[in-house]
Protein backbone atom coordinates (compact mmCIF):
# COMPACT_ATOMS: atom_id res chain seq x y z
CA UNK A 1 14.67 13.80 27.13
CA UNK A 2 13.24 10.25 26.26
CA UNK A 3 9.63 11.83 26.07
CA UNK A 4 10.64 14.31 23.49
CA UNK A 5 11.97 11.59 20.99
CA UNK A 6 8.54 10.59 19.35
CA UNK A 7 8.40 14.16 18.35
CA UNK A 8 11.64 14.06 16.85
CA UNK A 9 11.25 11.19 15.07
CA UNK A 10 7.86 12.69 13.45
CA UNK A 11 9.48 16.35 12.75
CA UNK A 12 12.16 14.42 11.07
CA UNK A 13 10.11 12.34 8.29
CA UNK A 14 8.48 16.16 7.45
CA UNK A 15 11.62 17.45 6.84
CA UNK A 16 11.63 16.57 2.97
CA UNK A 17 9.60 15.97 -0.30
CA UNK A 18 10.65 12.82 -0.91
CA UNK A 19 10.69 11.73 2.93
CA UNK A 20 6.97 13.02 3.03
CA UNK A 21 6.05 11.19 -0.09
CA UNK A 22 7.52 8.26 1.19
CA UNK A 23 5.75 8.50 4.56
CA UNK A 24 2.36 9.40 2.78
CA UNK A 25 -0.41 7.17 3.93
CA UNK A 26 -2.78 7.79 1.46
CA UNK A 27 -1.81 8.31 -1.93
CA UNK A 28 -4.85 9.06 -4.94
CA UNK A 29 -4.33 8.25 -8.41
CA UNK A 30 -6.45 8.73 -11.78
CA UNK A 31 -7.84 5.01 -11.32
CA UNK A 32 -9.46 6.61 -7.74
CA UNK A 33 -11.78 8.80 -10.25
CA UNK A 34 -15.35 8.66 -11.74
CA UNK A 35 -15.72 11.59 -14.36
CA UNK A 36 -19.70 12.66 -14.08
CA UNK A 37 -20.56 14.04 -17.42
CA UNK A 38 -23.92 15.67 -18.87
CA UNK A 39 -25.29 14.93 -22.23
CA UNK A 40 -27.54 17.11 -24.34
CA UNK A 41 -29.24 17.10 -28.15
CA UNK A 42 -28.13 18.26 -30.64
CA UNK A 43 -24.59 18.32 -32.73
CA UNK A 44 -21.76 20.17 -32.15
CA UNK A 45 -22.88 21.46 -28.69
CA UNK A 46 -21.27 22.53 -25.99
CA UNK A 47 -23.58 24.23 -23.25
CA UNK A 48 -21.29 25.69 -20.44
CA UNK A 49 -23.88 25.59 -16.87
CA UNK A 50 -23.83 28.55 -15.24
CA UNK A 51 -23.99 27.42 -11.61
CA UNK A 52 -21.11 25.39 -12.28
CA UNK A 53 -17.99 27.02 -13.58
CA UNK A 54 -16.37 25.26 -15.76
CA UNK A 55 -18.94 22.36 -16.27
CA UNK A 56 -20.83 22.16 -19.79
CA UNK A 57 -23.48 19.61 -21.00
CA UNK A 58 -22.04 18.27 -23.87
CA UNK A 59 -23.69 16.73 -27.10
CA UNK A 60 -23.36 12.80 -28.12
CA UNK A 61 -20.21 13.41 -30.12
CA UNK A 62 -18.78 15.58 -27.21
CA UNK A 63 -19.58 12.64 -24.75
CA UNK A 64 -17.28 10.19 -26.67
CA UNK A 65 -14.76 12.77 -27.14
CA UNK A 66 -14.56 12.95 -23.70
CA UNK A 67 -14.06 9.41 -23.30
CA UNK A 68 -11.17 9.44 -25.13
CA UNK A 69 -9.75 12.19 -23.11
CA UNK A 70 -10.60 9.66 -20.12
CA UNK A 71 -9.00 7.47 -21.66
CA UNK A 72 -5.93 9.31 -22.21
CA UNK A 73 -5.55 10.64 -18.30
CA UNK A 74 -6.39 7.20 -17.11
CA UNK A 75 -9.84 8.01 -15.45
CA UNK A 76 -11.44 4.28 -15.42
CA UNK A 77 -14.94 5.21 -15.53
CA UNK A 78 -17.54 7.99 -16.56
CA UNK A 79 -20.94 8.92 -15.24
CA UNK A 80 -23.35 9.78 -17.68
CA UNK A 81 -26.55 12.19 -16.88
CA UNK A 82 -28.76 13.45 -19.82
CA UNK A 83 -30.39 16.96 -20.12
CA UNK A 84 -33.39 15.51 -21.29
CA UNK A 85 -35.69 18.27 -23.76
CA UNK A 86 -38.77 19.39 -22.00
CA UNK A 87 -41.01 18.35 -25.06
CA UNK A 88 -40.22 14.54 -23.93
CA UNK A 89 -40.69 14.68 -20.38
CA UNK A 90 -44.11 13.90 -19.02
CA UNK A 91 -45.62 12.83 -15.24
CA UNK A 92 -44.75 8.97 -15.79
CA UNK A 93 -40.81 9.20 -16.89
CA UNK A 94 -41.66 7.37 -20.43
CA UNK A 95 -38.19 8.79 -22.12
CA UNK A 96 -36.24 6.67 -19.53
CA UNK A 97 -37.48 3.55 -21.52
CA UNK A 98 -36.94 4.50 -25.12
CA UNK A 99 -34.07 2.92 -26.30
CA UNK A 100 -32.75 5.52 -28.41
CA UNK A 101 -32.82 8.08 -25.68
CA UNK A 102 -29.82 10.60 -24.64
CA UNK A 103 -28.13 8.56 -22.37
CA UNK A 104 -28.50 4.69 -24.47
CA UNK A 105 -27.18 6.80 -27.66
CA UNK A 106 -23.98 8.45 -25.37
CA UNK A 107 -23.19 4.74 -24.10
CA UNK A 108 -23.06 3.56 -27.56
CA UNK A 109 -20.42 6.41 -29.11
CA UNK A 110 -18.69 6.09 -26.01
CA UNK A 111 -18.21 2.29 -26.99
CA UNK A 112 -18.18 3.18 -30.31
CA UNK A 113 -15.07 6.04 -29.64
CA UNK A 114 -13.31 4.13 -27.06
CA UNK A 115 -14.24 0.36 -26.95
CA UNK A 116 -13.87 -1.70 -23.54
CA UNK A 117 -11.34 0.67 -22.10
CA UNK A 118 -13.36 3.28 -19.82
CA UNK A 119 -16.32 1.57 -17.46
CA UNK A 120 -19.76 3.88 -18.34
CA UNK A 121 -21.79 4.22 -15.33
CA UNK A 122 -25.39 5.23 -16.30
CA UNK A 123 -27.66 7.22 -13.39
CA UNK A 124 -31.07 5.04 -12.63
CA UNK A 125 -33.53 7.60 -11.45
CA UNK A 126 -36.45 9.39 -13.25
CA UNK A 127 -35.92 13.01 -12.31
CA UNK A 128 -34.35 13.67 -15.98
CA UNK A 129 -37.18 12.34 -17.73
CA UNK A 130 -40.49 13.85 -15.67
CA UNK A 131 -42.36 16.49 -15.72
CA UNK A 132 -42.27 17.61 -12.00
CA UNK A 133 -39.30 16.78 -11.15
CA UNK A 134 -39.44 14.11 -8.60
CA UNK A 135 -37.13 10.61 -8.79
CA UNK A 136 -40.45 8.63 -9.43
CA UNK A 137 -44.40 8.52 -10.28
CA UNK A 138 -46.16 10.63 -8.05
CA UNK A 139 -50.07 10.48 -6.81
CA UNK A 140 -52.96 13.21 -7.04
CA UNK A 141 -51.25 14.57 -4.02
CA UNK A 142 -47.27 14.69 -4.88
CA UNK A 143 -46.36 11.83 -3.37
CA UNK A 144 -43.68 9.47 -4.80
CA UNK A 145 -45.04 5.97 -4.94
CA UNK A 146 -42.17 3.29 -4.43
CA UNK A 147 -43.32 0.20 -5.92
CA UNK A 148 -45.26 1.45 -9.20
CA UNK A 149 -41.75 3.64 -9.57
CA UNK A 150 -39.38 0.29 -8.76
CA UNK A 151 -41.25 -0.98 -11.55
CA UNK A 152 -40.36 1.41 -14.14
CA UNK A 153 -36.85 1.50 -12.63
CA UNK A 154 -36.45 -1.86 -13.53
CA UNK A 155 -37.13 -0.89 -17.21
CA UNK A 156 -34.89 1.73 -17.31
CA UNK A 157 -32.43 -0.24 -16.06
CA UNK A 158 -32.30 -3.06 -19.08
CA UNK A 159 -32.72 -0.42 -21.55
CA UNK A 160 -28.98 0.91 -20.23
CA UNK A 161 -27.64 -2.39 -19.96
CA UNK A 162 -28.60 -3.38 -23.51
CA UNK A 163 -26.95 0.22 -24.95
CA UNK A 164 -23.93 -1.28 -23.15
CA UNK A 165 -23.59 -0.10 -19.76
CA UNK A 166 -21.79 -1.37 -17.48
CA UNK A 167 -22.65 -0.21 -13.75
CA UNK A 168 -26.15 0.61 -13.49
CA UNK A 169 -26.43 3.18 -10.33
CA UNK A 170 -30.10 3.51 -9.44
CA UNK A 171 -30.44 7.43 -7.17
CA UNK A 172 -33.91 7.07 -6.66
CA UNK A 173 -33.97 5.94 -2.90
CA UNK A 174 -37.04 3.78 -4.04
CA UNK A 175 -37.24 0.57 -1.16
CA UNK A 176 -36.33 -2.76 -2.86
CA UNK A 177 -35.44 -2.21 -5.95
CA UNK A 178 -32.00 -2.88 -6.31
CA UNK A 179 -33.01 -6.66 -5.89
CA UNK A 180 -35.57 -6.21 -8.48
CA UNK A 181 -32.67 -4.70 -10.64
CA UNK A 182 -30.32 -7.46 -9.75
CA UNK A 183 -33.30 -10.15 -10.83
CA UNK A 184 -33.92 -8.22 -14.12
CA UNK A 185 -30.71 -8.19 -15.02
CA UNK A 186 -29.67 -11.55 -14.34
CA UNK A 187 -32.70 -12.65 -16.06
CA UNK A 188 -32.39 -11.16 -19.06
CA UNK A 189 -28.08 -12.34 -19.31
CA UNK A 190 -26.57 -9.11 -17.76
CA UNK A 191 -25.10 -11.25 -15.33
CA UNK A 192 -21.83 -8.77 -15.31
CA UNK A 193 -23.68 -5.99 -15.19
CA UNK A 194 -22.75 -3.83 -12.04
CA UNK A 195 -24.80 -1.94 -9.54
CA UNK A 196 -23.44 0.46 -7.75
CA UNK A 197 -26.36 2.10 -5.32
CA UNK A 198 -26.73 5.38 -4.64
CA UNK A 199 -27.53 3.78 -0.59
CA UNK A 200 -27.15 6.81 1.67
CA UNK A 201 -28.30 9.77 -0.48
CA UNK A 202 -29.49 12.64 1.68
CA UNK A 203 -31.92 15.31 1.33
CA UNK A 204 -29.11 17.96 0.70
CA UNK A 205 -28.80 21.60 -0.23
CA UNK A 206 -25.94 20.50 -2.33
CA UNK A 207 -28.04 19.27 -5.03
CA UNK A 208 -28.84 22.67 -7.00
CA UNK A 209 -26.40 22.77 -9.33
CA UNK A 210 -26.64 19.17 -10.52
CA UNK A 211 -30.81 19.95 -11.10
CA UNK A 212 -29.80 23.18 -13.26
CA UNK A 213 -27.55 20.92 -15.02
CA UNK A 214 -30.23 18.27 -15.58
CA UNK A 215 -33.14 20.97 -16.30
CA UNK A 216 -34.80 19.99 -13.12
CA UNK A 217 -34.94 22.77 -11.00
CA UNK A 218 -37.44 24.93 -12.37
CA UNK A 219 -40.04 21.75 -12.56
CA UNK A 220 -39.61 20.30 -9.38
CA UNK A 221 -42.68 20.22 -7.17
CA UNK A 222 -42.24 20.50 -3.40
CA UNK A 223 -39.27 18.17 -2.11
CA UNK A 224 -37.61 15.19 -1.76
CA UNK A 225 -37.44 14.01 2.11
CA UNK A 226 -40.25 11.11 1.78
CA UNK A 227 -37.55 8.98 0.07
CA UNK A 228 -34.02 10.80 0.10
CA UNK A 229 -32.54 10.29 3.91
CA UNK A 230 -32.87 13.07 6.41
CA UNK A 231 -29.63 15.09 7.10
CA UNK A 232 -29.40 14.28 10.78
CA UNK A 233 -29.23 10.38 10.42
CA UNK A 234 -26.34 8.22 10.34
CA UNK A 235 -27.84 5.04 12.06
CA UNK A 236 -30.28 5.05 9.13
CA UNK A 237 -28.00 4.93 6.61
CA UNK A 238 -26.08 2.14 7.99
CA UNK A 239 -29.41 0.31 7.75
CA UNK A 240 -29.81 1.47 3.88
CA UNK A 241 -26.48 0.17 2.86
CA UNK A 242 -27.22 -3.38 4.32
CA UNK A 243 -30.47 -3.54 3.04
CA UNK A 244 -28.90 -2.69 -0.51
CA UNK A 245 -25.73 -4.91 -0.01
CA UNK A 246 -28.47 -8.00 0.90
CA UNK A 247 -30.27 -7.32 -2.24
CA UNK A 248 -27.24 -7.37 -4.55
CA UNK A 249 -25.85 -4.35 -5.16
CA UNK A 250 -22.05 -4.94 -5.67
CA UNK A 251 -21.06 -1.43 -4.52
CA UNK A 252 -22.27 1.51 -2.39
CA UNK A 253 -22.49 5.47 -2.62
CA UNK A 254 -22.75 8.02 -0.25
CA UNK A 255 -23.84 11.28 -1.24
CA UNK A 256 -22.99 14.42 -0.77
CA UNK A 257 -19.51 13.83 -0.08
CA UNK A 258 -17.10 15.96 1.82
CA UNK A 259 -20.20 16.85 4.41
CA UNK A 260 -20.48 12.94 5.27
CA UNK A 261 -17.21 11.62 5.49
CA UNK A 262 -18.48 10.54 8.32
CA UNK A 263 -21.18 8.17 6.83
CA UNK A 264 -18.32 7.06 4.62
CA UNK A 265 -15.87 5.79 7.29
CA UNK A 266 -19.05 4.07 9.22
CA UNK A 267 -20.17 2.12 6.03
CA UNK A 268 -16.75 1.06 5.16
CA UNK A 269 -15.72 -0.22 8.97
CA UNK A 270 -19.24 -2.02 8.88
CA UNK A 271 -19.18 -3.37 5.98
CA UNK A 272 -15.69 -3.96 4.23
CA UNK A 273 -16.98 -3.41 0.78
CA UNK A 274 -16.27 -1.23 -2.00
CA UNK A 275 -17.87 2.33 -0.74
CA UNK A 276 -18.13 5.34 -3.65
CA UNK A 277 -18.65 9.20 -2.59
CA UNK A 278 -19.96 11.64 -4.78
CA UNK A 279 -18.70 15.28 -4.52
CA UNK A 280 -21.91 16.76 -5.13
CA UNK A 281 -22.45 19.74 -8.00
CA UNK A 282 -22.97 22.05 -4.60
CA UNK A 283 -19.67 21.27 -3.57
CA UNK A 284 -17.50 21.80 -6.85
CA UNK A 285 -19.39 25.10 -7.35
CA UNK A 286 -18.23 25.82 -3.35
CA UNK A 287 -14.54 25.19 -4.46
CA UNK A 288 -15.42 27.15 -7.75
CA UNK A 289 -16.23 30.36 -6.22
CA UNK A 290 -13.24 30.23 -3.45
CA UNK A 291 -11.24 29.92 -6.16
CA UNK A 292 -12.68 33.25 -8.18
CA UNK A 293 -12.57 35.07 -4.81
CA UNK A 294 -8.95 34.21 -4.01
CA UNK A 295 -9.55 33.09 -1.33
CA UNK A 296 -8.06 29.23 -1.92
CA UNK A 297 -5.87 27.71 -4.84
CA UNK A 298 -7.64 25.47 -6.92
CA UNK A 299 -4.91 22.87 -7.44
CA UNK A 300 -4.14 22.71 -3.97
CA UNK A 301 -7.85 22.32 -2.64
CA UNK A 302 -9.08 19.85 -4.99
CA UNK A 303 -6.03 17.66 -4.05
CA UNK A 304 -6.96 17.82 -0.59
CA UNK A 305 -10.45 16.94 -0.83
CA UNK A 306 -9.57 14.10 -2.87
CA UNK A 307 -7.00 13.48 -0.27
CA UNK A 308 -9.87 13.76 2.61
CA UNK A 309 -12.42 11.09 0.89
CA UNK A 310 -9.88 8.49 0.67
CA UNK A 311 -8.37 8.72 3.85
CA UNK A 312 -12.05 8.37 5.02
CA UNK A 313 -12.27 5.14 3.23
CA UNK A 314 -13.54 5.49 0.02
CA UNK A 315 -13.12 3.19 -3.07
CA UNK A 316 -13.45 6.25 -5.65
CA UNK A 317 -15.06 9.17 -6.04
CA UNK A 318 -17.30 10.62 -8.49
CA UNK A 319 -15.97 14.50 -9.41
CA UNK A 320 -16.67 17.31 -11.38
CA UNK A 321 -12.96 18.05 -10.87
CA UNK A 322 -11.90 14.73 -12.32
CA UNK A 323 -9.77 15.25 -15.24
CA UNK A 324 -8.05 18.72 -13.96
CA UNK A 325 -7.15 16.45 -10.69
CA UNK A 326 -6.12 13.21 -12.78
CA UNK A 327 -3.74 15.91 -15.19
CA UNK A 328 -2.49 17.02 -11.20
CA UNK A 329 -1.64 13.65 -10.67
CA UNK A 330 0.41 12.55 -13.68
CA UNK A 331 2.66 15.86 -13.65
């Protein structure tokens, strides 16, 4: 009899909502979600992406109306990625420094529409703004060459800060150059200005929806495993984080998500500091299309993956599903 108690005792905390609820170890709220959001020219637009249902690239004056609907569900932070025109993208990336680009002239109506109260996170790589596709300068033979790319990084990186970012989140993979970031900014009185590095981001198949949404795809030349990490690595990408931690980066993301909890409950035990997942375009459209076949209930699922990243050990978690989830969690 005295070995069956335990089980008792468990099958009697199920038993009810409210005893579940009150048993729940991990609980996620609004302020656990990043809202990524793509920008686009022109005014008045809406573009809905077809490989991701439900997802559109929105104009400037969309962006900041967005915000405000952040705002209003209590989502703390937005990630901003521009759909740069194909007429100002060349081989060296030169859109990511002009000042009055897509992304600098979203972070200013977002401040303009909302002030202070939403955090705009602003993607550091230069994918959006080449030619061929790639994260960063390439050679006569396709191949990505860190340092002359860290460079331009760097640039990119004060022209967000002065439009009035305030996490910087460099993708790239590039070696070293979040401490170059972390010098620039200092140096130039960002001081408060966060990075949060993209540290473990894997050479996924998750990724194709994102490109489509960025007009990448159809430019990219070969692939990305020189820089982005190989799929069968973990040890590695302990390694990465530290590295990035040592130069300054005040936060961490793993990426994809739901594929590599595992990553995300080894940097977080390692490390103790504030670790970020991103629930990749691949994976919202993988939710998306169980949903249209019936075959799971959207509310239901998205709470559970939400449910799954935390309990791994996550800080927050950037989300296509952001606001449905955050309008989930204050009903």
């Amino acid at each position: 009899m005295t070995a069956a108690y335990p089980a008792l005792r468990l099958r009697r905390t199920r038993s009810t909502a409210w005893s579940r609820a009150l048993h729940r170890e991990v609980v996620v709220s609004p302020a656990d979600l990043i809202w990524p959001l793509f920008v686009t020219e022109g005014d008045g637009v809406e573009e809905p992406i077809g490989s991701l249902p439900g997802v559109s690239r929105w104009c400037v004056k969309g962006i900041a109306a967005r915000a405000k609907e952040a705002v209003a569900l209590g989502i703390p932070c937005l990630a901003l990625f521009p759909n740069t025109p194909p007429d100002r993208r060349d081989p060296h990336g030169r859109e990511a420094l002009n000042p009055d680009n897509l992304m600098c002239r979203a972070v200013r109506a977002i401040r303009d529409a909302v002030g202070a109260d939403i955090g705009i996170l602003t993607d550091v790589a230069l994918d959006p703004y080449t030619s061929h596709g790639q994260d960063g300068l390439i050679d006569d033979a396709g191949y990505v060459l860190n340092d002359a790319t860290a460079e331009v990084l760097v640039g990119q990186s004060l022209n967000q800060a002065a439009a009035g970012a305030d996490i910087i989140a460099p993708s790239d993979m590039m070696d070293g150059r979040v401490g170059l970031i972390r010098a620039a900014l200092e140096g130039q009185g960002y001081q408060n200005v966060q990075i949060m590095s993209y540290a473990a981001k894997y050479a996924s198949a998750f990724y194709g929806p994102f490109r489509d949404a960025v007009g990448s795809r159809g430019l990219l030349k070969g692939d990305k495993k020189t820089y982005q990490m190989d799929p069968g690595n973990a040890e590695e990408a302990l390694r990465e984080v530290g590295l990035d931690l040592a130069e300054g980066a005040d936060s961490v993301m793993v990426k994809p998500g739901l594929p590599y909890l595992d990553i995300v409950m080894r940097v977080k035990q390692r490390f103790d500091v504030p670790v970020f997942a991103y629930q990749l375009s691949g994976e919202y459209a993988m939710i998306e299309a169980a949903v249209a076949a019936g075959a799971a209930d959207r509310d239901a699922i998205v709470l559970e993956s939400l449910t799954a990243f935390k309990r791994a050990g996550w800080s927050g978690v950037l989300t296509y599903h952001a606001a449905h989830a955050a309008r989930l969690l204050r009903s």
